[in-house]
N, C-alpha and C. Protein backbone atom coordinates (compact mmCIF):
# COMPACT_ATOMS: atom_id res chain seq x y z
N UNK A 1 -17.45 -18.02 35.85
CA UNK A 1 -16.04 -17.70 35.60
C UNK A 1 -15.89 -17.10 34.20
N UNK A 2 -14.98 -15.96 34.14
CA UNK A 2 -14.94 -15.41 32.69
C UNK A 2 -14.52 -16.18 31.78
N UNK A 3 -14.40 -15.93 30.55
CA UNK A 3 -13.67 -16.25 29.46
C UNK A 3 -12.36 -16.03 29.45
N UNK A 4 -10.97 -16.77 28.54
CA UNK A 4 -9.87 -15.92 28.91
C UNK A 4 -9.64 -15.21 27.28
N UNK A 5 -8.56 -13.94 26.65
CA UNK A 5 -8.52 -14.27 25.51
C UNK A 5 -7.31 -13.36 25.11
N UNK A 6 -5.94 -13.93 24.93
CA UNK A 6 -4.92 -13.26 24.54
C UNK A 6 -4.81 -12.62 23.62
N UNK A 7 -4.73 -11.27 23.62
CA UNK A 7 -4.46 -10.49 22.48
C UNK A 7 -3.33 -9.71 22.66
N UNK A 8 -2.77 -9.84 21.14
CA UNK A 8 -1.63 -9.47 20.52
C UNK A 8 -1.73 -8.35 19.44
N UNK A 9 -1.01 -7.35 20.06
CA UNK A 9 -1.38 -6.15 19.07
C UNK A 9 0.16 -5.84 18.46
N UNK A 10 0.16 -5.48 17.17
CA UNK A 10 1.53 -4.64 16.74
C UNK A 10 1.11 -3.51 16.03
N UNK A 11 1.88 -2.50 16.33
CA UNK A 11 1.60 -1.19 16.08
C UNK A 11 2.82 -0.20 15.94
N UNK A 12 2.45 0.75 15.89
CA UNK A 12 3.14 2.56 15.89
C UNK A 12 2.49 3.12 16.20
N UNK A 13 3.22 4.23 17.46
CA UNK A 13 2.83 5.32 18.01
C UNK A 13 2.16 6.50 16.69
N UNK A 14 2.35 6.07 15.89
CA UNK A 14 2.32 7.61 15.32
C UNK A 14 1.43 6.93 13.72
N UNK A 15 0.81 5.80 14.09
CA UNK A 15 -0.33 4.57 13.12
C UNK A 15 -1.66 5.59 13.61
N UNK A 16 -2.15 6.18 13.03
CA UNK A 16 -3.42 6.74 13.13
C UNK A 16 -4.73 5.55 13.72
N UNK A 17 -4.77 4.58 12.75
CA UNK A 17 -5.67 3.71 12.74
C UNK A 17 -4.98 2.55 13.92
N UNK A 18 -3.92 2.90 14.36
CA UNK A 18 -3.24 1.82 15.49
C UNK A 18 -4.38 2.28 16.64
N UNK A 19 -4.28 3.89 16.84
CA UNK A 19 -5.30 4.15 18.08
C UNK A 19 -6.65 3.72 17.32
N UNK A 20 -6.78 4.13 16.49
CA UNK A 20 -8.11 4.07 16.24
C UNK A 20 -8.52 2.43 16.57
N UNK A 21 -8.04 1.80 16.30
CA UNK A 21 -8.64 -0.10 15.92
C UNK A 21 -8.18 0.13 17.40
N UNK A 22 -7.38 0.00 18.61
CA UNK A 22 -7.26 -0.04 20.01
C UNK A 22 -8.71 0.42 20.59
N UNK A 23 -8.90 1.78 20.06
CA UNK A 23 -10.31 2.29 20.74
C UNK A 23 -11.13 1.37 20.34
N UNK A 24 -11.76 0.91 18.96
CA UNK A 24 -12.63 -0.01 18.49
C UNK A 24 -12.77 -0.99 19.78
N UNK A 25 -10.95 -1.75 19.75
CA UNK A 25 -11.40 -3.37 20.51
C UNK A 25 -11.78 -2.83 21.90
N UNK A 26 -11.15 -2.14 22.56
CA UNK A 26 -11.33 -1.12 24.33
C UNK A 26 -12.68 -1.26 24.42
N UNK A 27 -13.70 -0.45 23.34
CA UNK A 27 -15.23 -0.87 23.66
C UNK A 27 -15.85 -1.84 23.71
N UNK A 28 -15.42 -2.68 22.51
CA UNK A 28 -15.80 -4.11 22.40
C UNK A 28 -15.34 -4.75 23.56
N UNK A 29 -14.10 -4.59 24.29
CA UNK A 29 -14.01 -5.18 25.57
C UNK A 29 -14.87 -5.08 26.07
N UNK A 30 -15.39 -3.47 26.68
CA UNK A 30 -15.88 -2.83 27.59
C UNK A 30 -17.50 -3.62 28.06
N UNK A 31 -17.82 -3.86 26.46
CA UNK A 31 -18.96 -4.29 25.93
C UNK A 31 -19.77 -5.90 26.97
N UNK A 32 -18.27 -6.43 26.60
CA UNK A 32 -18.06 -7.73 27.21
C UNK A 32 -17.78 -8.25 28.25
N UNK A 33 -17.57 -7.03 29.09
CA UNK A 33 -16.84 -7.27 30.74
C UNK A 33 -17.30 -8.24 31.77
N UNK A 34 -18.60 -8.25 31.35
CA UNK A 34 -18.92 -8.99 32.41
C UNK A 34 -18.79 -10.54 32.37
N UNK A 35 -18.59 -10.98 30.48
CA UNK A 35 -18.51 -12.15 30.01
C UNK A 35 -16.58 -12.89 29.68
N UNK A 36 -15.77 -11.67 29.57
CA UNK A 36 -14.38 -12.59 28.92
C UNK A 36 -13.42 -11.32 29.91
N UNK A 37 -12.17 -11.74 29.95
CA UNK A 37 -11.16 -10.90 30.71
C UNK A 37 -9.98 -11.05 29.78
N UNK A 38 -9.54 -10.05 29.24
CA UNK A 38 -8.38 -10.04 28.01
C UNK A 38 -7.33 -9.61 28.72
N UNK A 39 -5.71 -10.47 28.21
CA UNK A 39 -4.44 -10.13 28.47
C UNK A 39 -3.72 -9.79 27.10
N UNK A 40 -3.80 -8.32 27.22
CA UNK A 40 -3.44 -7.79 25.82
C UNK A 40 -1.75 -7.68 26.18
N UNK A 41 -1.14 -7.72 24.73
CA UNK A 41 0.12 -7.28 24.87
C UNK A 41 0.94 -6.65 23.86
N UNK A 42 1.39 -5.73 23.59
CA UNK A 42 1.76 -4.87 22.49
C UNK A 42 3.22 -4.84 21.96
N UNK A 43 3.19 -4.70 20.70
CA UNK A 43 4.31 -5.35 20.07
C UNK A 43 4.81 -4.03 18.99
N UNK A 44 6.14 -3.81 18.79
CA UNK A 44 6.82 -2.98 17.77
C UNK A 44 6.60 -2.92 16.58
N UNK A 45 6.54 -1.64 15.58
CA UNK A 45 6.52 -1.89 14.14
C UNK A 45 6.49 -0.45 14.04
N UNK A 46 7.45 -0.47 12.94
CA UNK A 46 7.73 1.20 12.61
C UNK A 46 7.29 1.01 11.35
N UNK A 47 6.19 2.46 11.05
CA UNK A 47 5.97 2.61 10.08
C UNK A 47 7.28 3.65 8.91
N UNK A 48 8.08 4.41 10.13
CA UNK A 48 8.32 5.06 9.18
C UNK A 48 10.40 4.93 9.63
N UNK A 49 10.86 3.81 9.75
CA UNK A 49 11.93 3.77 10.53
C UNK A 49 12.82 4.59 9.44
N UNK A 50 13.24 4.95 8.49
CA UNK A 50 14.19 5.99 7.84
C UNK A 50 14.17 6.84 7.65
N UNK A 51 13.12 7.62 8.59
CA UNK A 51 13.00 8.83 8.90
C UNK A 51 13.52 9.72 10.20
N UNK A 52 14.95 10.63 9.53
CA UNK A 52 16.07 11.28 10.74
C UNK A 52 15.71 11.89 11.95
N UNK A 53 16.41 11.89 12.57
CA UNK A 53 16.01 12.89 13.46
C UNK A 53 15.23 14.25 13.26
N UNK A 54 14.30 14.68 14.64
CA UNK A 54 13.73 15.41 14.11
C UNK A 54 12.55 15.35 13.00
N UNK A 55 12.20 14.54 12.35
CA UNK A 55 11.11 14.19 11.95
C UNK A 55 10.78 14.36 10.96
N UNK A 56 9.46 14.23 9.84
CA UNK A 56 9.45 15.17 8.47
C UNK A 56 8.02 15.44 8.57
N UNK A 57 7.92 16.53 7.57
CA UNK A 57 6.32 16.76 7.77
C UNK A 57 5.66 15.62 7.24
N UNK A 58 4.25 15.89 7.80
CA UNK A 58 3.82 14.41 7.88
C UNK A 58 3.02 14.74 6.42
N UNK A 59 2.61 15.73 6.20
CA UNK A 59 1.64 15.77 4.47
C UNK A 59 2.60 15.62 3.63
N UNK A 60 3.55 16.25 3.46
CA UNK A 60 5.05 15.92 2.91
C UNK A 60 5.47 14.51 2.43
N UNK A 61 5.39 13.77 3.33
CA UNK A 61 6.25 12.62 4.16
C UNK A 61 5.07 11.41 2.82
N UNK A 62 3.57 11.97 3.16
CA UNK A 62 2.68 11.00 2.70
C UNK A 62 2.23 11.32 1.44
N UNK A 63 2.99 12.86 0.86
CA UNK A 63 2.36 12.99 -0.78
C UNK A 63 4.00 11.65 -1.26
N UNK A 64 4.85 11.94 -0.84
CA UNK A 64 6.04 11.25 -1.21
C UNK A 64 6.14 9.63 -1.00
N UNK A 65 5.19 9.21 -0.65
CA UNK A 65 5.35 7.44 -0.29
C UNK A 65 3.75 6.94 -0.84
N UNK A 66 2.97 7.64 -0.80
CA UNK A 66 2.05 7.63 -1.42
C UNK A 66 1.34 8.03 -2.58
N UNK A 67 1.73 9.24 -2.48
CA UNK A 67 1.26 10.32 -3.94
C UNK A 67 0.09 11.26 -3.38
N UNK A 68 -0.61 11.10 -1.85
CA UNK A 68 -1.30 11.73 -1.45
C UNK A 68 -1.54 13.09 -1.64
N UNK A 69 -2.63 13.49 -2.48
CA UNK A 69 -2.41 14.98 -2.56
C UNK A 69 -3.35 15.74 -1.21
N UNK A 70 -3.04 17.14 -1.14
CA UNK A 70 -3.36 18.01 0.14
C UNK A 70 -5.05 17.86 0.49
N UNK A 71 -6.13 17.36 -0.94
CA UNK A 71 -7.10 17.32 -0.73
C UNK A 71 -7.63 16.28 -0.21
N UNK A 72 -7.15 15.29 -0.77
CA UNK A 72 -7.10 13.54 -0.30
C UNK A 72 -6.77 13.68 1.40
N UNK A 73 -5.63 14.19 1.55
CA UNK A 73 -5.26 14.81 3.12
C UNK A 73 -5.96 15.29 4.10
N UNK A 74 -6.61 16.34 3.74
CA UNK A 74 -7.33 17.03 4.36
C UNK A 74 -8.91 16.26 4.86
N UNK A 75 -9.15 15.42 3.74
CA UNK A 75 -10.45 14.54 4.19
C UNK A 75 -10.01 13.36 4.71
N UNK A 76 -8.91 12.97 4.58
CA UNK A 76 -8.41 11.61 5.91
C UNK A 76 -8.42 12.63 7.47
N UNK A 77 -7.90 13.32 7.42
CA UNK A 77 -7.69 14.29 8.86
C UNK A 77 -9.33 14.46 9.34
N UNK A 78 -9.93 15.00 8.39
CA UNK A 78 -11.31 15.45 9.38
C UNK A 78 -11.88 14.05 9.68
N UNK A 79 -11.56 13.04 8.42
CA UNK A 79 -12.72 11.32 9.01
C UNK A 79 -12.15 10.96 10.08
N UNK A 80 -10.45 10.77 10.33
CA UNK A 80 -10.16 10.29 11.72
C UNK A 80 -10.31 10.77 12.65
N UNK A 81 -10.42 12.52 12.31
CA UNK A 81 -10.96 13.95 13.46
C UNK A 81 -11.94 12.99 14.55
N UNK A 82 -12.84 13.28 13.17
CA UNK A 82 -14.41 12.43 13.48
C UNK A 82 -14.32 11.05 14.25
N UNK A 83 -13.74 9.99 13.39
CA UNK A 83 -13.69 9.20 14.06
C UNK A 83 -13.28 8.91 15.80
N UNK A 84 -12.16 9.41 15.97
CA UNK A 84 -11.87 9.79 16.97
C UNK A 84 -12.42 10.58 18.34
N UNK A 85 -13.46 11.20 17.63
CA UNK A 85 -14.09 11.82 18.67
C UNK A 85 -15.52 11.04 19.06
N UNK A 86 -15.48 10.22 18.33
CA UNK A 86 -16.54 9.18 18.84
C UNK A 86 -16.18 7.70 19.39
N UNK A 87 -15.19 7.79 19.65
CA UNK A 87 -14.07 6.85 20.26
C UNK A 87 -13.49 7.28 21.66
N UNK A 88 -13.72 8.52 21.51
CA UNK A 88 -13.02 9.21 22.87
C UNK A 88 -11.60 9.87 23.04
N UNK A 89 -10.90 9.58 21.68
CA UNK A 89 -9.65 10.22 21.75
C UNK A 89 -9.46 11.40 20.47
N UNK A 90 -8.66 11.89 21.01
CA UNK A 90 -8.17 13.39 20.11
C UNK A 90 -7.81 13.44 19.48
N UNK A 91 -7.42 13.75 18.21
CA UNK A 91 -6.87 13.88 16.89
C UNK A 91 -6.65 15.33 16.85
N UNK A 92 -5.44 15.65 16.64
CA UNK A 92 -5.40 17.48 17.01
C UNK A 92 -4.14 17.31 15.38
N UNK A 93 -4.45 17.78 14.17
CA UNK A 93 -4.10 17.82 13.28
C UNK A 93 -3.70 18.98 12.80
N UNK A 94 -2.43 19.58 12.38
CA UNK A 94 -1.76 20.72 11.76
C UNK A 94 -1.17 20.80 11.21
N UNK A 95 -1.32 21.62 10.15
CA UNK A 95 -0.36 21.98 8.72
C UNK A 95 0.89 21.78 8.73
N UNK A 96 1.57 22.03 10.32
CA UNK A 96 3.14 21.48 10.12
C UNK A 96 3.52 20.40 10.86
N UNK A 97 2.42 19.63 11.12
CA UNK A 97 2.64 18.79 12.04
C UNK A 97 3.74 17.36 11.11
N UNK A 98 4.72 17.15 12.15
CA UNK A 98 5.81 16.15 11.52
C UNK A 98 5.37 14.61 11.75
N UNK A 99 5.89 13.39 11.20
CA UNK A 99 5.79 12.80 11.32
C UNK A 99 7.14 11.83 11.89
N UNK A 100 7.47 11.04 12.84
CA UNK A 100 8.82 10.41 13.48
C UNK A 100 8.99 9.12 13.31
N UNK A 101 10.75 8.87 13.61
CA UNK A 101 10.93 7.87 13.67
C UNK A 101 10.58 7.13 15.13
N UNK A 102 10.05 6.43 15.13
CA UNK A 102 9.88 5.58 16.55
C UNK A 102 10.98 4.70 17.51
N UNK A 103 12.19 4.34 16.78
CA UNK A 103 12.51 3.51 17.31
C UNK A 103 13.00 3.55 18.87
N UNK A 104 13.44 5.06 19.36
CA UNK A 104 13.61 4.97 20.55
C UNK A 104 12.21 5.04 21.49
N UNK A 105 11.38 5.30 20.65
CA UNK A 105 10.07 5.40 21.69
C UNK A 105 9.48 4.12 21.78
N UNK A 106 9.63 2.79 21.17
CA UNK A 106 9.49 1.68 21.15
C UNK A 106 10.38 0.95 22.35
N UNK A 107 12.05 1.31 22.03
CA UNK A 107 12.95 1.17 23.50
C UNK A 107 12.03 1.84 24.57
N UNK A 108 11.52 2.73 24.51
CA UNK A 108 10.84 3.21 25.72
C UNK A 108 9.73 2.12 26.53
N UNK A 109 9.22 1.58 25.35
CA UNK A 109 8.19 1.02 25.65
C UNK A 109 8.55 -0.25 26.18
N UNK A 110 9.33 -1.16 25.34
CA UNK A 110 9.82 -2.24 26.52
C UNK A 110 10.19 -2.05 27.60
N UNK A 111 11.66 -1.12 27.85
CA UNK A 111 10.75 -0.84 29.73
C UNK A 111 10.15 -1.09 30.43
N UNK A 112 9.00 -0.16 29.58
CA UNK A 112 7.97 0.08 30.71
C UNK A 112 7.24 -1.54 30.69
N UNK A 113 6.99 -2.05 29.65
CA UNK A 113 6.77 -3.48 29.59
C UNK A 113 7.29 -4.37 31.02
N UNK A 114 8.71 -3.89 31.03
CA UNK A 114 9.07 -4.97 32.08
C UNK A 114 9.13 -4.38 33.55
N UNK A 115 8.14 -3.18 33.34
CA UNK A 115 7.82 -2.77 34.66
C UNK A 115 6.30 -2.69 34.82
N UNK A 116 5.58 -3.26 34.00
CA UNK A 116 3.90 -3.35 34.26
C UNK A 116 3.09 -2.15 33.57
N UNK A 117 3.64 -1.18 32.67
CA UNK A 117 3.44 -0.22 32.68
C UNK A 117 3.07 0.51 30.85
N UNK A 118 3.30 -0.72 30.33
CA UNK A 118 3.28 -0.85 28.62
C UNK A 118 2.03 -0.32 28.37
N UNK A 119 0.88 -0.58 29.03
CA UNK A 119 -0.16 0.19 28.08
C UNK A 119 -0.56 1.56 28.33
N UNK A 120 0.13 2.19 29.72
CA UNK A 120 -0.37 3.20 30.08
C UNK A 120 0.43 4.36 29.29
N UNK A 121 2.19 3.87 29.21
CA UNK A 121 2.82 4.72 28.16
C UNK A 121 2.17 4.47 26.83
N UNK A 122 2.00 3.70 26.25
CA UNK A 122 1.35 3.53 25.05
C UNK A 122 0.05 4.29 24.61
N UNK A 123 -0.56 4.39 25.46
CA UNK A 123 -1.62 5.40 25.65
C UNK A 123 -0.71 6.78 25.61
N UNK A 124 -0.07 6.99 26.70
CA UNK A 124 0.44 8.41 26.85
C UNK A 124 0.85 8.98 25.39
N UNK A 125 1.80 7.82 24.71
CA UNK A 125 2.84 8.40 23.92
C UNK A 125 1.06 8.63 22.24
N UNK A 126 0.25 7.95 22.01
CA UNK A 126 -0.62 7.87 20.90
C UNK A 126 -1.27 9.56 21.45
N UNK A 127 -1.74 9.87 22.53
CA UNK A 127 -1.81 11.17 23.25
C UNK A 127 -1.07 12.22 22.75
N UNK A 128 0.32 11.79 23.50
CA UNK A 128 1.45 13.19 23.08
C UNK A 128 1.05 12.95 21.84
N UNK A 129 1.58 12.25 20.64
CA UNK A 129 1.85 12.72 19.51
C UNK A 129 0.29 13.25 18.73
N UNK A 130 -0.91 12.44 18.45
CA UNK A 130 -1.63 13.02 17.84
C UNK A 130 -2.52 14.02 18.48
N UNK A 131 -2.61 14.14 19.68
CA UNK A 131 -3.30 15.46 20.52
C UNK A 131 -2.33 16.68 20.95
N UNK A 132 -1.57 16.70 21.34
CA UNK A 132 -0.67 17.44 21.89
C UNK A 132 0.41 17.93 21.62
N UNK A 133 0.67 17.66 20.13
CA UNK A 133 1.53 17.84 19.32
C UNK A 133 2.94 18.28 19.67
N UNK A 134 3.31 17.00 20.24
CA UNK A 134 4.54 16.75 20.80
C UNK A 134 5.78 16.36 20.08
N UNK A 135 6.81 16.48 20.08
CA UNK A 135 7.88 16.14 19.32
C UNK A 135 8.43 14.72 19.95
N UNK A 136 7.65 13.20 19.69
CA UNK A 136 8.13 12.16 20.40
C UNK A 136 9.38 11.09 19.61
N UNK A 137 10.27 11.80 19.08
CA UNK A 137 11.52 11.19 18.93
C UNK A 137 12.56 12.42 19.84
N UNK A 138 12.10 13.15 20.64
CA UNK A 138 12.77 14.03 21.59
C UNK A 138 13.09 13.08 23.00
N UNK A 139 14.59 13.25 23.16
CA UNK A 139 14.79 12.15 24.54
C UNK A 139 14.11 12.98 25.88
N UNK A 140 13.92 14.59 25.80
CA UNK A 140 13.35 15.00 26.75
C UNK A 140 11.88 14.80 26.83
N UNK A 141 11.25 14.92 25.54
CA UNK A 141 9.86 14.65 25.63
C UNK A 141 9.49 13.22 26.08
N UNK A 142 10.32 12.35 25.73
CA UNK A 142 9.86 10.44 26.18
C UNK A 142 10.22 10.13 27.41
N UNK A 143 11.30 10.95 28.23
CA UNK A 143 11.59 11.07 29.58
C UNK A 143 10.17 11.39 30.53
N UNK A 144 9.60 12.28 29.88
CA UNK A 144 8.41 13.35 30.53
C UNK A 144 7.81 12.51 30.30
N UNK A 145 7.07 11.82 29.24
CA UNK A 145 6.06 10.94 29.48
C UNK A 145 5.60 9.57 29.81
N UNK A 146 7.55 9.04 29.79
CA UNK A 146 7.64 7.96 30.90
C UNK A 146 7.28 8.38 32.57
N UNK A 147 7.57 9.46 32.79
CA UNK A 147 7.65 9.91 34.02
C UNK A 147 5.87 10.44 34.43
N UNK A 148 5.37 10.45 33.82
CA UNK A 148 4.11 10.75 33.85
C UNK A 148 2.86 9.60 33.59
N UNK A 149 3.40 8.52 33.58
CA UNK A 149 2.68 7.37 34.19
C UNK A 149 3.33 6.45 34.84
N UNK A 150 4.32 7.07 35.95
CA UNK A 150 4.94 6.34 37.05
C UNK A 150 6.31 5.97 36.85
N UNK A 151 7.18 5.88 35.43
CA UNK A 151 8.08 5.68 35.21
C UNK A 151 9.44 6.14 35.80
N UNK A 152 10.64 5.75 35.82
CA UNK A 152 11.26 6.19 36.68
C UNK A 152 12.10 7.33 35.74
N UNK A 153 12.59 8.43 35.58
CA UNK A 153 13.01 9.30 34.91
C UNK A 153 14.54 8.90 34.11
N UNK A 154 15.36 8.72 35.44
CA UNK A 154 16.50 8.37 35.44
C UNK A 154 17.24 7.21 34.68
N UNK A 155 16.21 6.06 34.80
CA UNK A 155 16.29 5.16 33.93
C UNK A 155 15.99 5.22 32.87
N UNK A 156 14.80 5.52 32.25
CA UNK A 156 14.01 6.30 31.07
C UNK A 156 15.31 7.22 30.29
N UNK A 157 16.43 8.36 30.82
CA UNK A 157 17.01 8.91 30.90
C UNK A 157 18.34 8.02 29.80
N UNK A 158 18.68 7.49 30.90
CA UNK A 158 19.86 6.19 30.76
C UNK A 158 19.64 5.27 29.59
N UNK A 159 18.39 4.67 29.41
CA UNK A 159 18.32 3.45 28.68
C UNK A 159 18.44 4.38 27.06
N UNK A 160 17.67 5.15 27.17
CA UNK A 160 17.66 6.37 25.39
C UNK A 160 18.94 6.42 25.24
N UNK A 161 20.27 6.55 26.26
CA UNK A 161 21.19 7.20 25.75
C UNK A 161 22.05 5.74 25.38
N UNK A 162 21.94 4.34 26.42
CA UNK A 162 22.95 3.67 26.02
C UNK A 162 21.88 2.47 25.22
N UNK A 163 20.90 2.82 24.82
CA UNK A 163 20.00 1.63 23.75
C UNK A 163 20.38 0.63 24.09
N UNK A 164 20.32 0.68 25.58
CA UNK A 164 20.36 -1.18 26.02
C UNK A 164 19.35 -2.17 25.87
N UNK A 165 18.03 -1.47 25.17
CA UNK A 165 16.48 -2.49 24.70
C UNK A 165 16.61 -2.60 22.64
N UNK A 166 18.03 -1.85 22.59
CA UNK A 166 17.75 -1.66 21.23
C UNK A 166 17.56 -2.87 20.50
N UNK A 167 18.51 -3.86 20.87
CA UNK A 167 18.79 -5.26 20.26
C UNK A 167 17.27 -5.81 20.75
N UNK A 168 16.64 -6.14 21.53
CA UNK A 168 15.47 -6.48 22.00
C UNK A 168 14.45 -6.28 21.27
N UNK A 169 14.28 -5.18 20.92
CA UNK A 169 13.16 -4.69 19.82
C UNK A 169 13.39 -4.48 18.51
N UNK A 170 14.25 -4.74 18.11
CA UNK A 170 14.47 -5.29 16.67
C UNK A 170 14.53 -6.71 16.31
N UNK A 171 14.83 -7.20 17.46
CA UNK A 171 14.62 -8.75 17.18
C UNK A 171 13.10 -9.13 17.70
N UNK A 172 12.30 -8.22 18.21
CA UNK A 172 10.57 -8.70 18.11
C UNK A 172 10.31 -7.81 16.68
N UNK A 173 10.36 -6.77 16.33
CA UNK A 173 10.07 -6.53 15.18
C UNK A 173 10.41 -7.68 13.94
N UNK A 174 11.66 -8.16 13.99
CA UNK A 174 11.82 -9.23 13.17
C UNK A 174 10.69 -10.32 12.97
N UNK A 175 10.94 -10.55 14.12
CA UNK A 175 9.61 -12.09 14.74
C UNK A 175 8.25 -11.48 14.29
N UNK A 176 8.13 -10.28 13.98
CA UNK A 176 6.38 -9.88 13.27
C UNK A 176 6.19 -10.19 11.84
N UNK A 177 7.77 -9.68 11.81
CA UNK A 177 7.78 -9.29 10.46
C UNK A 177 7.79 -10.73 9.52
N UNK A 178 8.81 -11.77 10.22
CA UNK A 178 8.39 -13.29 9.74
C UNK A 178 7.40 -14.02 9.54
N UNK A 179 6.64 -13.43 10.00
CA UNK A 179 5.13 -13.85 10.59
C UNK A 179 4.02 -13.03 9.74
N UNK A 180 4.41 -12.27 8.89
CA UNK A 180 4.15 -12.01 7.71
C UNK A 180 3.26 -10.38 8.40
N UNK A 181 3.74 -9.57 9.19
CA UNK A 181 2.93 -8.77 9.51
C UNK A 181 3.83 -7.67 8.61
N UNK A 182 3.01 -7.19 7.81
CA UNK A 182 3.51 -6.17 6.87
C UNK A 182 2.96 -4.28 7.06
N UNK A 183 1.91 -4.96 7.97
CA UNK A 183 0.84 -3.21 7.92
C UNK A 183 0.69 -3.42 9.63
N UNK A 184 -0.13 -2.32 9.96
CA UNK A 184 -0.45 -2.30 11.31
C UNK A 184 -1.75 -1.36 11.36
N UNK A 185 -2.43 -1.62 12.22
CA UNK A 185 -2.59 -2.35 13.36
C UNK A 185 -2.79 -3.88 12.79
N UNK A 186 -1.99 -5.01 13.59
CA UNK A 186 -2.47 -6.17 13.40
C UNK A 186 -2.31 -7.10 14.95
N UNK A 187 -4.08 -7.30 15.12
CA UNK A 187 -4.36 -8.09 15.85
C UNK A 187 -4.39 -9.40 15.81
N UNK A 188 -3.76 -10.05 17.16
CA UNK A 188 -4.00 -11.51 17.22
C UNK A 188 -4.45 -12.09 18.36
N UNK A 189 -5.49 -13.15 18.19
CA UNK A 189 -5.99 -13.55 19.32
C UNK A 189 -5.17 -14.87 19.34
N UNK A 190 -5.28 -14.83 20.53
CA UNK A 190 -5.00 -16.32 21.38
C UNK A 190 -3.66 -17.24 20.41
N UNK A 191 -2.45 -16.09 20.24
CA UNK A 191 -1.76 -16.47 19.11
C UNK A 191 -1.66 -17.76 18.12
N UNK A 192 -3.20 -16.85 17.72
CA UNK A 192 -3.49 -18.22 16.26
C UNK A 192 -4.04 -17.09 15.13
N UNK A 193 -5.20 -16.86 15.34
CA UNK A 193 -5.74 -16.19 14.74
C UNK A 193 -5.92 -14.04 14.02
N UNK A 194 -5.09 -14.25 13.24
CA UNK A 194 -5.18 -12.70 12.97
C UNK A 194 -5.74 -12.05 12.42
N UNK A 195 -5.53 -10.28 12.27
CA UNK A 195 -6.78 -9.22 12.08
C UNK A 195 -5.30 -8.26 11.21
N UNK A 196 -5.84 -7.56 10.42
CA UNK A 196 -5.10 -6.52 9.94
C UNK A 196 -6.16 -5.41 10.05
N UNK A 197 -5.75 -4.09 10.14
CA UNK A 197 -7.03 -2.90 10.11
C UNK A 197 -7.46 -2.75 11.70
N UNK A 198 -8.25 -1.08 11.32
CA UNK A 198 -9.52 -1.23 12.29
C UNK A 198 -10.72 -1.66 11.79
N UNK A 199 -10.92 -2.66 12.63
CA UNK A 199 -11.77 -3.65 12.08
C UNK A 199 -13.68 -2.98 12.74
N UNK A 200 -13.61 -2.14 13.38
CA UNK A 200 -14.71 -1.73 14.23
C UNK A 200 -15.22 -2.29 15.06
N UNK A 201 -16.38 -1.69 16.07
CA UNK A 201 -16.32 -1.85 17.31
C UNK A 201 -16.97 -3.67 17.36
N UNK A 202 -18.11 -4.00 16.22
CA UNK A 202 -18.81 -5.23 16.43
C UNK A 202 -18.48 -5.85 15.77
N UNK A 203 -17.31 -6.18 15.05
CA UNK A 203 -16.17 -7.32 14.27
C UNK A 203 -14.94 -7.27 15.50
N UNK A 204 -15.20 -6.80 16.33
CA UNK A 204 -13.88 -6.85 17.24
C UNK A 204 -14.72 -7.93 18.43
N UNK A 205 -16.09 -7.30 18.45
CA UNK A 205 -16.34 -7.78 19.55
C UNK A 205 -17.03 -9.78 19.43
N UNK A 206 -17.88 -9.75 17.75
CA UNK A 206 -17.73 -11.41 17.36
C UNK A 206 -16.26 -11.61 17.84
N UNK A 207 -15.09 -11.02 17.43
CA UNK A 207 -14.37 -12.25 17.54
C UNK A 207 -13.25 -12.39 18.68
N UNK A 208 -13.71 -11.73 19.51
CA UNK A 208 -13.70 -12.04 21.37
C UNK A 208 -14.32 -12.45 21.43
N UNK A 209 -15.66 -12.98 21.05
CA UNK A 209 -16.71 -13.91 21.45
C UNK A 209 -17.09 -15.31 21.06
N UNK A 210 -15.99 -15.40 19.90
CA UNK A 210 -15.78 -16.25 19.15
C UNK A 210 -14.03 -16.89 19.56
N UNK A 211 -13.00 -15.95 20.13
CA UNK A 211 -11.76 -16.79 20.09
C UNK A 211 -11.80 -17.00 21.55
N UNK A 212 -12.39 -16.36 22.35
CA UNK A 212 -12.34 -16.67 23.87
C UNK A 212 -12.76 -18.20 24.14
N UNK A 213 -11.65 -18.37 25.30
CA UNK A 213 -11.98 -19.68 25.89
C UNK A 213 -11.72 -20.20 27.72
């Protein structure tokens, strides 16, 4: 009989290292399949919630909160390039590429949560934005990619316009945020034990092997 081992992820669509540390633990699962069976579940956190509609550039966005200059920039883009492509996912990076507010794409995501369907948009939406260079604070673009892993359009449609998950996901963002989660990606197993970072593929996988039970 397998192992069991709850994991708790909080993140942003638009957290570079959110996909990245996801791909890490995905292998380390993968690694382990035959030994533990994980019930992951994913949780809200905006990195950049005061940022308007429409979006800001994202080199822009990070010389101004950081001090990041274009060269410093340019060698984070090609390591996660890299990284990423040895992970299996895309990193498609451009000079005007913006950076968004999340919060309705988070409403999106509960939804789909309470329709079985949270990790496949979650996937979709880390896709649209860093491969496909999608505009995902667009209500037409989060429609399309609810609708493109089974979602129902109409509802998807409806819920953006009357933010009936809004109160919902600000009060789990709260509950992270009490809980002292300040950065993201931050993993938790078997809600005891936590991770900040991508931690890589064989520190992910000790400690599935270590919190499983």
């Amino acid at each position: 009989m397998k192992k069991q081992v709850r994991i708790d992820i909080v993140s942003d669509v638009v957290c570079p290292w959110c996909i990245v540390g996801f791909k890490q633990l995905e292998h380390a699962l993968a690694q382990l399949d035959s030994e533990l069976e994980a019930e992951i579940h994913w949780h809200p956190f905006q990195i950049n919630p005061d940022i308007p509609a429409g979006g800001k550039n994202l080199r822009e966005h990070l010389a101004a909160k950081y001090g990041t200059e274009k060269a410093d920039s340019v060698h984070a883009r090609d390591r996660l390039t890299h990284i990423g492509q040895e992970l299996g996912f895309q990193f498609d990076y451009f000079d005007e590429m913006k950076t968004f507010n999340t919060f309705k794409a988070h409403q999106l995501l509960h939804y789909a949560r309470l329709q079985g369907k949270e990790n496949e948009l979650k996937m979709r939406l880390f896709s649209a934005f860093f491969g496909e260079r999608k505009t995902i604070d667009d209500n037409e673009v989060l429609i399309a990619e609810a609708a493109a892993v089974g979602l129902d359009a109409e509802t998807a449609r409806a819920l953006l316009q009357d933010q009936r998950y809004a109160a919902e996901v600000r009060t789990e963002q709260q509950f992270w945020q009490q809980r002292g989660v300040r950065g993201v990606p931050t993993v938790v197993f078997n809600e005891k034990y936590g991770v900040s970072g991508a931690q890589g593929i064989q520190a992910f996988r000790e400690m599935l092997l270590q919190y499983a039970h």
